[in-house]
Protein backbone atom coordinates (compact mmCIF):
# COMPACT_ATOMS: atom_id res chain seq x y z
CA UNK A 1 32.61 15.94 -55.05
CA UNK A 2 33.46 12.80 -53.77
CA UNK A 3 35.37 14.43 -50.57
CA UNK A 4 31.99 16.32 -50.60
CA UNK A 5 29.77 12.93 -50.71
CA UNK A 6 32.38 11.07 -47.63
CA UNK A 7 31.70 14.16 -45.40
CA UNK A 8 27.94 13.83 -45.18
CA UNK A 9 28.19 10.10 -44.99
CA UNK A 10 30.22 10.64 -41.84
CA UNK A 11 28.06 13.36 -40.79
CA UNK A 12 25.32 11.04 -40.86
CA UNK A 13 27.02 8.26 -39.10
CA UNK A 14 27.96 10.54 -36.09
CA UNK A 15 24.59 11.70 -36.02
CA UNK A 16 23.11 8.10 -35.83
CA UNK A 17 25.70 7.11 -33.40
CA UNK A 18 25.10 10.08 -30.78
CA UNK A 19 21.15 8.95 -31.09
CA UNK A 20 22.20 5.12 -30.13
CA UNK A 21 24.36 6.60 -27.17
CA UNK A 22 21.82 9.10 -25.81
CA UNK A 23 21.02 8.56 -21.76
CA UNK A 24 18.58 5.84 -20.96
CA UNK A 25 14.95 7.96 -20.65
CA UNK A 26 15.91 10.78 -22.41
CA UNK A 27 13.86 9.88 -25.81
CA UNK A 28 10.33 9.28 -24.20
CA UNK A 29 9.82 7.59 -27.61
CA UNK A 30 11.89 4.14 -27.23
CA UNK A 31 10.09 2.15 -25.01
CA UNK A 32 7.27 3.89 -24.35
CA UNK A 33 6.26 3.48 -27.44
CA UNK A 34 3.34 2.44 -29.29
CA UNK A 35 4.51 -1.79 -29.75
CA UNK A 36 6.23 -4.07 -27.62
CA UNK A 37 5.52 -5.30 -23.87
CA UNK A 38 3.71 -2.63 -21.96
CA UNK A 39 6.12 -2.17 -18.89
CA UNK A 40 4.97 -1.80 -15.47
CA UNK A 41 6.99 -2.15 -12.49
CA UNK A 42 5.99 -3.08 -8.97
CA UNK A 43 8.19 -2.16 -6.19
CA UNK A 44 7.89 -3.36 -2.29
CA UNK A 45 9.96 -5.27 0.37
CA UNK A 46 10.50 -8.22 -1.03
CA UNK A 47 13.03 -8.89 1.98
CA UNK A 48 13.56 -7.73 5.37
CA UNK A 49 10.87 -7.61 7.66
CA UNK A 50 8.57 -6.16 5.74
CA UNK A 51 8.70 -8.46 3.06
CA UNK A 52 5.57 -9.91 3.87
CA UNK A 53 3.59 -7.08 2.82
CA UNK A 54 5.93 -7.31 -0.11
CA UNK A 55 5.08 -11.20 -0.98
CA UNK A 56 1.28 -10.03 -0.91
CA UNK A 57 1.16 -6.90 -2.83
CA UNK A 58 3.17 -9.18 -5.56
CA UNK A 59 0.46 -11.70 -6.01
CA UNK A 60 -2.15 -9.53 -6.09
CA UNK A 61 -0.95 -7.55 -8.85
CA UNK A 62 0.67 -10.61 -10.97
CA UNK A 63 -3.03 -12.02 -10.27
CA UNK A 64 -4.28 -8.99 -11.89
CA UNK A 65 -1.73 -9.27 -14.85
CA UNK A 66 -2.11 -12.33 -15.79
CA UNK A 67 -5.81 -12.14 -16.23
CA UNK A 68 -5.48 -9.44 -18.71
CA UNK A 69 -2.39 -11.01 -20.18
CA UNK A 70 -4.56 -14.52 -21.06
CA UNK A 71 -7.34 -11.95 -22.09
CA UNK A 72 -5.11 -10.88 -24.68
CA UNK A 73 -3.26 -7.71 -22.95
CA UNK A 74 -4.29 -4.14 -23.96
CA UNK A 75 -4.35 -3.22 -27.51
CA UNK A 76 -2.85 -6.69 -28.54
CA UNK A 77 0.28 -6.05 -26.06
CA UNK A 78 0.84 -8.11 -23.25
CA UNK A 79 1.58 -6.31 -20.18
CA UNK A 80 5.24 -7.00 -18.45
CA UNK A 81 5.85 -6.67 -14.54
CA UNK A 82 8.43 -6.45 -13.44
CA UNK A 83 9.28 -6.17 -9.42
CA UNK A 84 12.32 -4.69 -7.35
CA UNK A 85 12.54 -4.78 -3.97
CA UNK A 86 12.92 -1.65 -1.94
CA UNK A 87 13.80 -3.69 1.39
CA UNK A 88 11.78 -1.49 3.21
CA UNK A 89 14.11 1.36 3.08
CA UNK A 90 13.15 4.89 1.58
CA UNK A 91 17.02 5.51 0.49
CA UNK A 92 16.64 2.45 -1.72
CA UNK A 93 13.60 3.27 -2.90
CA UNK A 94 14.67 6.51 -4.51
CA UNK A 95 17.30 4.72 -5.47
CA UNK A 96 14.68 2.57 -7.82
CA UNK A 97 12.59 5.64 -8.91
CA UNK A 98 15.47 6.99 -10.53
CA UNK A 99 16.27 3.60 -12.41
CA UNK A 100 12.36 3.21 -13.42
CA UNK A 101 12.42 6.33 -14.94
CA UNK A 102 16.37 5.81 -16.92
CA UNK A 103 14.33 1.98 -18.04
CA UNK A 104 10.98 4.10 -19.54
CA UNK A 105 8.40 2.04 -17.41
CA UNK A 106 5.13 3.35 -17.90
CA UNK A 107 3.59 3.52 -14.09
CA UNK A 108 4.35 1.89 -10.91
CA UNK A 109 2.52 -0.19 -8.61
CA UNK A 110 3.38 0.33 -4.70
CA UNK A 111 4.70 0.45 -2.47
CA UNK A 112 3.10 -1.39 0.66
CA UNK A 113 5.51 0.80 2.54
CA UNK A 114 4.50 4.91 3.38
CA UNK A 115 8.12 5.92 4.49
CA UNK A 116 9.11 4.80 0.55
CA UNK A 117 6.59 5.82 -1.56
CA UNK A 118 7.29 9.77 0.38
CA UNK A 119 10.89 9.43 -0.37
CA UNK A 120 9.93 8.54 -4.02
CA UNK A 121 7.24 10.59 -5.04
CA UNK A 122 9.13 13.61 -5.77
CA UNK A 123 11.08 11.85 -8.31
CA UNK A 124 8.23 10.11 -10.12
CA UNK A 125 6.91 13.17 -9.90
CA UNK A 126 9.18 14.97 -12.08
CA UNK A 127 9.27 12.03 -14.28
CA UNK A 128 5.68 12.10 -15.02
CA UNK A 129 5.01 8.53 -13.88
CA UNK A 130 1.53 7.75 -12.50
CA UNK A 131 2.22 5.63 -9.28
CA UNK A 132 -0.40 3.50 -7.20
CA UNK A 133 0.46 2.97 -3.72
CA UNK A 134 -0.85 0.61 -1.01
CA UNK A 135 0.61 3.07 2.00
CA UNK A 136 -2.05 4.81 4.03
CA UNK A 137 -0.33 7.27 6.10
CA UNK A 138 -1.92 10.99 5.30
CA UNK A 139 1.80 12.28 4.23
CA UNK A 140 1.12 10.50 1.41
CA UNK A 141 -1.76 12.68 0.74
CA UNK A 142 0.55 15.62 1.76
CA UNK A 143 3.09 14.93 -0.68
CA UNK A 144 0.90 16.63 -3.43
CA UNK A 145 1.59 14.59 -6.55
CA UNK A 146 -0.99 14.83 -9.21
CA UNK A 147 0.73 11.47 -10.24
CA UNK A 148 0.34 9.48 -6.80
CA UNK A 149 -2.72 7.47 -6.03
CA UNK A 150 -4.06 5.28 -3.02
CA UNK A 151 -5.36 1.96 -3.88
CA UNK A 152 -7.25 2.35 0.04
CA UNK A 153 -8.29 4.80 2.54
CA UNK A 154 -5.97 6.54 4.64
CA UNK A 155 -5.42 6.24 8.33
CA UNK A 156 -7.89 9.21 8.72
CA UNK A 157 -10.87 6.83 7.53
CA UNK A 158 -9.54 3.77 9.09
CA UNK A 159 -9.17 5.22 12.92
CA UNK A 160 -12.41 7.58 12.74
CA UNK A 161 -14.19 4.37 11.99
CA UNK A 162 -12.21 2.40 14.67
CA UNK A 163 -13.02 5.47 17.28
CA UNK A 164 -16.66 5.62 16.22
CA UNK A 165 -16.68 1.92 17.37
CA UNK A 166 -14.52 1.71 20.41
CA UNK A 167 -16.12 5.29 21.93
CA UNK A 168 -19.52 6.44 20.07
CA UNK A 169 -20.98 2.32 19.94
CA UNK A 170 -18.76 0.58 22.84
CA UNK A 171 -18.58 3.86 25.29
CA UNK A 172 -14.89 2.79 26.00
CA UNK A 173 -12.99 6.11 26.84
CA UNK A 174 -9.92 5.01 29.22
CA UNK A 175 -7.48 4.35 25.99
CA UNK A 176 -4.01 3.71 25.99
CA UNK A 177 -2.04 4.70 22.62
CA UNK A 178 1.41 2.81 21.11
CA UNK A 179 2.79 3.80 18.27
CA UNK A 180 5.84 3.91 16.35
CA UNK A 181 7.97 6.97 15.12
CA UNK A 182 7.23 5.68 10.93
CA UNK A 183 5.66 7.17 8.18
CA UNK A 184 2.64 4.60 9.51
CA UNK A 185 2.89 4.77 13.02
CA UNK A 186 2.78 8.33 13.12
CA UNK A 187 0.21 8.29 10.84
CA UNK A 188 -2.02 6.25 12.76
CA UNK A 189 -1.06 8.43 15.91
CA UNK A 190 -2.40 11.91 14.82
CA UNK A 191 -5.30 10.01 13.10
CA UNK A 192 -6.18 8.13 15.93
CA UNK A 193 -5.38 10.91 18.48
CA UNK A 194 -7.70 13.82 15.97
CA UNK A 195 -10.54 11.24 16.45
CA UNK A 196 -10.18 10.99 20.10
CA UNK A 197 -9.81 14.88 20.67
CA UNK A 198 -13.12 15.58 18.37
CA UNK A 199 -14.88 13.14 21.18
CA UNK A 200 -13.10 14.89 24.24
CA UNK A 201 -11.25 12.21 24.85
CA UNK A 202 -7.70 12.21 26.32
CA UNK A 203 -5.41 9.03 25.97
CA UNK A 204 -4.77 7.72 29.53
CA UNK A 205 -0.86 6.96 27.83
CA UNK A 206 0.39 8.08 24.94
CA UNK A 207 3.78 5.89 24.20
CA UNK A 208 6.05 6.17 21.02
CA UNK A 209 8.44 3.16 19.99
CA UNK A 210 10.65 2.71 17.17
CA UNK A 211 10.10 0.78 14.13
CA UNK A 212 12.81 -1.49 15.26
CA UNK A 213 12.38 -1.99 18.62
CA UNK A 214 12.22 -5.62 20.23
CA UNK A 215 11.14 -5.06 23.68
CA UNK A 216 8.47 -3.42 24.88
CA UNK A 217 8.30 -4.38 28.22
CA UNK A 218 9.18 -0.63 29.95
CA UNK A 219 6.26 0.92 27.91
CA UNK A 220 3.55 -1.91 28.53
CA UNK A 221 4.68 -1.87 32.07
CA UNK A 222 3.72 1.95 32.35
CA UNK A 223 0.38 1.54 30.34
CA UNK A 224 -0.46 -1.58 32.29
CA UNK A 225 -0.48 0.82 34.99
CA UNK A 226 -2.66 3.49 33.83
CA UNK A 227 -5.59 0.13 33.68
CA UNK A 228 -7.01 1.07 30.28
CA UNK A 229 -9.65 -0.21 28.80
CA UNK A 230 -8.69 -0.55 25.16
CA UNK A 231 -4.90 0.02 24.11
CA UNK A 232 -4.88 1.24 20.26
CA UNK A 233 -1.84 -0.01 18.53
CA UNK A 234 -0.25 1.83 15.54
CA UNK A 235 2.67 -0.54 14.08
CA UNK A 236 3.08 -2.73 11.24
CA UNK A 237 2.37 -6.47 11.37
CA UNK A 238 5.13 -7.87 12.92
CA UNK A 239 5.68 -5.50 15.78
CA UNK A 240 2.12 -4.72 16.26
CA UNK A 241 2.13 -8.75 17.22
CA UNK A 242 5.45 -8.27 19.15
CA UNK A 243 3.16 -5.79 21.64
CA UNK A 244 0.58 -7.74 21.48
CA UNK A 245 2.16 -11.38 22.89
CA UNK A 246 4.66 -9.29 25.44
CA UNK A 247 1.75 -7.42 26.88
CA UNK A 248 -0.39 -10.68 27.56
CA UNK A 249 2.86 -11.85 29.42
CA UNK A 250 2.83 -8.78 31.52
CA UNK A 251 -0.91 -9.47 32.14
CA UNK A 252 -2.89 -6.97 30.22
CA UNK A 253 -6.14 -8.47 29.49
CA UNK A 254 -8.24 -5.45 27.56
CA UNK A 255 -8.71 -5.36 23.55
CA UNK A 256 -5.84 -4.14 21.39
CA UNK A 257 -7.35 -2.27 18.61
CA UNK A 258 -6.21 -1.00 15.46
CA UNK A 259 -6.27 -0.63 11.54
CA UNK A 260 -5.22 -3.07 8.49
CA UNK A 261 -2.14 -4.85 10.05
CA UNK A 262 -3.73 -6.89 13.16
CA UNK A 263 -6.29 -8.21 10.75
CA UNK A 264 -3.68 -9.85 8.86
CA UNK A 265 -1.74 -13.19 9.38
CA UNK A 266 1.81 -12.07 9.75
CA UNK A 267 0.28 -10.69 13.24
CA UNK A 268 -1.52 -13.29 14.01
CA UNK A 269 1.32 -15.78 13.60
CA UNK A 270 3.38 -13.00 15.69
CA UNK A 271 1.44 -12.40 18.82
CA UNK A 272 -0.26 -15.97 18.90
CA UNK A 273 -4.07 -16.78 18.25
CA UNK A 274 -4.54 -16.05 21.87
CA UNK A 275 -2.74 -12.97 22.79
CA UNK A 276 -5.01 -11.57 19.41
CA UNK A 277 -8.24 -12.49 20.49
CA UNK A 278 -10.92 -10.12 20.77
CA UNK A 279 -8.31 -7.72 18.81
CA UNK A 280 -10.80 -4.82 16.94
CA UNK A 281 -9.36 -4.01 13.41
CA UNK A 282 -10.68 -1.25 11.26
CA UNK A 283 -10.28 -2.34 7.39
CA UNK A 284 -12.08 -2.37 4.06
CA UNK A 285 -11.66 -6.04 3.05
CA UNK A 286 -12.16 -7.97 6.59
CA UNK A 287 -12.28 -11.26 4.72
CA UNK A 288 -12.71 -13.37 1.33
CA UNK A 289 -16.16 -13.82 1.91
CA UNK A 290 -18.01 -10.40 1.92
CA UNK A 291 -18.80 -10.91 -1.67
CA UNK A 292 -19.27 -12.41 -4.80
CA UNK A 293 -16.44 -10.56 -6.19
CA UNK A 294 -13.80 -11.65 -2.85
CA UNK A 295 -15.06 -15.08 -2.93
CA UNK A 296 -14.28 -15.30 -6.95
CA UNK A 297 -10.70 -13.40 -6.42
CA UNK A 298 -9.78 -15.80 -3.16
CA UNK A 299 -10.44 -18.97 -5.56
CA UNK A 300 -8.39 -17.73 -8.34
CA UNK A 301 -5.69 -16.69 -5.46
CA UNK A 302 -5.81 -19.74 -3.60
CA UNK A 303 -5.80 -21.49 -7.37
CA UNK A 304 -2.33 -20.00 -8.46
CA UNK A 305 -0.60 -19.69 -4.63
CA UNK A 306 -2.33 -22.17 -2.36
CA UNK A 307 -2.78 -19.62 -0.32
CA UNK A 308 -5.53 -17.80 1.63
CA UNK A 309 -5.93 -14.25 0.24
CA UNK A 310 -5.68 -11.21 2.86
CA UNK A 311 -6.15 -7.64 2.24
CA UNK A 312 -2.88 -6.18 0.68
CA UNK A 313 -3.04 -9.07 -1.75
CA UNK A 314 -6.71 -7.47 -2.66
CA UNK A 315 -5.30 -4.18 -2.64
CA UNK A 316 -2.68 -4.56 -5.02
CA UNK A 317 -5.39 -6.67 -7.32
CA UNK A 318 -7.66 -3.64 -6.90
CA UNK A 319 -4.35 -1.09 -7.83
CA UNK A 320 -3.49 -3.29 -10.59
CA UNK A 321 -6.98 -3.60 -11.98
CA UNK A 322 -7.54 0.32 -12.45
CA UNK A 323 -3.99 1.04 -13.42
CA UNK A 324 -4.77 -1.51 -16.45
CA UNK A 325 -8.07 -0.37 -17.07
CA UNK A 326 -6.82 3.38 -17.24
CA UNK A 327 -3.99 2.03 -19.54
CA UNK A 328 -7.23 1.00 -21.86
CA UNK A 329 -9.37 3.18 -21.75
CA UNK A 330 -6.68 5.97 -22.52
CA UNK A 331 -5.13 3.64 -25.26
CA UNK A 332 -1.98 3.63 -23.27
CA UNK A 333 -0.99 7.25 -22.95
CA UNK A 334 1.70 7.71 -20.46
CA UNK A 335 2.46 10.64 -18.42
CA UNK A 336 -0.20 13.25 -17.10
CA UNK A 337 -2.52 11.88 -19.35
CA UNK A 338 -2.30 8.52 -17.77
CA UNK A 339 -2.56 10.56 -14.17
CA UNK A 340 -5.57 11.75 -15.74
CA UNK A 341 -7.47 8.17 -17.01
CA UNK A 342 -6.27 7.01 -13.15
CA UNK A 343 -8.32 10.03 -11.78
CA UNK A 344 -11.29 9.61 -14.03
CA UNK A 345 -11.74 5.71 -13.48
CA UNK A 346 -14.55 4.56 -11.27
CA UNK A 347 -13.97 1.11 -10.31
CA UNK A 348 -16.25 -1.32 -8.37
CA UNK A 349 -13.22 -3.40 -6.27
CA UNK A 350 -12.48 -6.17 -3.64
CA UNK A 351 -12.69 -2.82 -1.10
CA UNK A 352 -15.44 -0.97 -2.40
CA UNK A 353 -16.60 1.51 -5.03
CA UNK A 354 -13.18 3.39 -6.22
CA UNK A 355 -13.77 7.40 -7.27
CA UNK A 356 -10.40 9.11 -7.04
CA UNK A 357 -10.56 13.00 -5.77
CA UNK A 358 -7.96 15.57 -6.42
CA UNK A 359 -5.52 14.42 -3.53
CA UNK A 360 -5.15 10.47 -5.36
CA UNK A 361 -7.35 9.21 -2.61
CA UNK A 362 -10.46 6.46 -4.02
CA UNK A 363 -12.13 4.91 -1.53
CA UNK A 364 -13.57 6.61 2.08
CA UNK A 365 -14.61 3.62 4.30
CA UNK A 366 -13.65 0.71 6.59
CA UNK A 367 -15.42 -1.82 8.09
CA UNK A 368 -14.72 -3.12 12.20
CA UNK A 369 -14.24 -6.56 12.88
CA UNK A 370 -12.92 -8.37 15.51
CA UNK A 371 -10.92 -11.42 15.88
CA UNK A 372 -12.24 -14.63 17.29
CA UNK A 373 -10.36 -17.94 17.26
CA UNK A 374 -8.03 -17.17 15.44
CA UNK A 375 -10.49 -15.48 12.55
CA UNK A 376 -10.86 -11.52 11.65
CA UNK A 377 -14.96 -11.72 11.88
CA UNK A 378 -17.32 -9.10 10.69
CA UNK A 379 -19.15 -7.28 13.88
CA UNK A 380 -22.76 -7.11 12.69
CA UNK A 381 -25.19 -4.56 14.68
């Protein structure tokens, strides 16, 4: 008997030790449970040249946090964020989905970044973990994850807007097109170009750059030549500006025009106040003072950073704000039944009404504005 009683002891202990030594995410129970910190993490370039967008996204989403954290959290549990930086590179960034999932966080905010959140959705995907993104580019549509949701409108409602302006409004029809051979830039390419094509128009140049280039001088040169009137640019922030300032020195005079990143200051810093001027942007938060609710977010922004809010810091407030609520409202189920609060939230936000469809997108509409010293203004009329 007792040689009997020692063997189940042990028995026990080796079953209580192979439970403590199980792979990280393979009990969906430990810290995704029901106490504890509520675990969210945010990924985005938080270096590299991107990191701007990275530095935004961040404070717009720890804005969010923090409000529901001195509200008292969800349930009585405060909600932890917790960030990693992706440097702007989609082998990284799968890199991270695979250690979210292995760490149990319950959904993901971002990234800022199309190329990444592709390369990652297919992994969160088979993880089950709901993911808000602040990318734009239709693959992001095309990935088709019931667990991957836009916190704005793709570049298909951003550049029909911008081509309703520049052609139906301004009758401008000699366009030059730059863009850059990224999830984004390509994105804004076939967007812009499907808008153009429904209004028989033909770009007058159609030039393709990479996402790393520096000089742009042998493109401009040829578009320069081809005397458009408008030249649509489809680049992130700081080469968007980079195009911008080297085709003033080359002396083109007409409009640049394009979506969310030449409304923000990373290009105006980049191409110079007066290279930008008269730049038309397409965007759903032009400024902090469209509304009650912008004005009240850019205080409490400006309060905690010093810092003038811009649009991806209102996107990732907006992201933030129905990823929490869903987390409420669903009394923090995880999974596809968190994918499924997400989709059934309707949220009035910084960009507009949110009302998710079946694809993740929530919001359908931009607003044009232009820029004038130095300012992204509203064009009224």
């Amino acid at each position: 008997m007792p040689r009997l009683r020692a063997t189940a002891i042990i028995s026990v202990l080796l079953l209580l030790g192979s439970a403590a030594c199980s792979a990280p995410g393979s009990n969906d129970n430990d810290t995704r449970s029901t106490d504890g910190p509520i675990k969210i993490a945010l990924v985005d370039a938080q270096s590299g040249q991107l990191s701007s967008l990275g530095a935004w996204e961040l404070k717009g989403a720890r804005l969010a946090v923090d409000e529901w954290n001195a509200a008292g959290g969800i349930n009585g549990r405060q909600i932890q964020l917790d960030v990693f930086d992706d440097q702007g590179d989609p082998t990284t960034g799968t890199t991270l989905a695979r250690k979210i999932d292995s760490e149990n966080y319950l959904a993901m905010i971002g990234t800022a970044e199309s190329a990444v959140t592709i390369a990652m959705a297919p992994i969160l995907k088979q993880a089950e973990i709901p993911n808000i993104t602040s990318g734009q580019s239709p693959g992001l549509v095309a990935a088709g994850s019931e667990f991957l949701f836009l916190n704005g409108p793709t570049s298909t409602t951003y550049d029909e807007t911008l081509a309703k302006y520049v052609v139906d409004q301004q009758g401008l029809k000699s366009i030059a097109m730059i863009t850059n051979n990224g999830s984004y830039g390509k994105g804004e390419h076939d967007a812009f170009l499907k808008a153009l094509t429904s209004r028989n128009v033909t770009p007058v140049a159609d030039q393709v750059v990479t996402t790393d280039q520096k000089d742009f001088s042998a493109v401009l040169t040829g578009i320069r030549q081809k005397n458009p009137q408008v030249v649509f640019v489809g680049a992130e922030e700081v080469e968007s500006g980079l195009i911008v300032k080297q085709a003033r020195d080359l002396g083109i005079t007409v409009p640049f025009a394009g979506a969310a990143p030449q409304g923000t200051p990373v290009f105006l810093d980049t191409a110079g106040a007066k290279a930008a001027e008269k730049t038309i942007v397409s965007s759903p938060y032009l400024s902090n003072e469209v509304s009650d609710a912008s004005k009240k977010f850019a205080a409490a922004y400006k309060a905690k950073y010093n810092e003038d809010a811009e649009l991806h810091g209102a996107k990732a407030y907006d992201g933030t704000q129905i990823m929490l609520t869903a987390l409420k409202t669903s009394n923090v189920a995880t999974g596809k039944a968190l994918a499924d609060a997400i989709r059934a939230t309707r949220y009035q936000g910084l960009l507009g009404d949110f009302a998710f469809d079946q694809t993740g997108v929530g919001i359908f509409a931009t607003s044009i504005g232009t820029i004038q010293d130095g300012k992204l203004v509203a064009v009224t009329g």
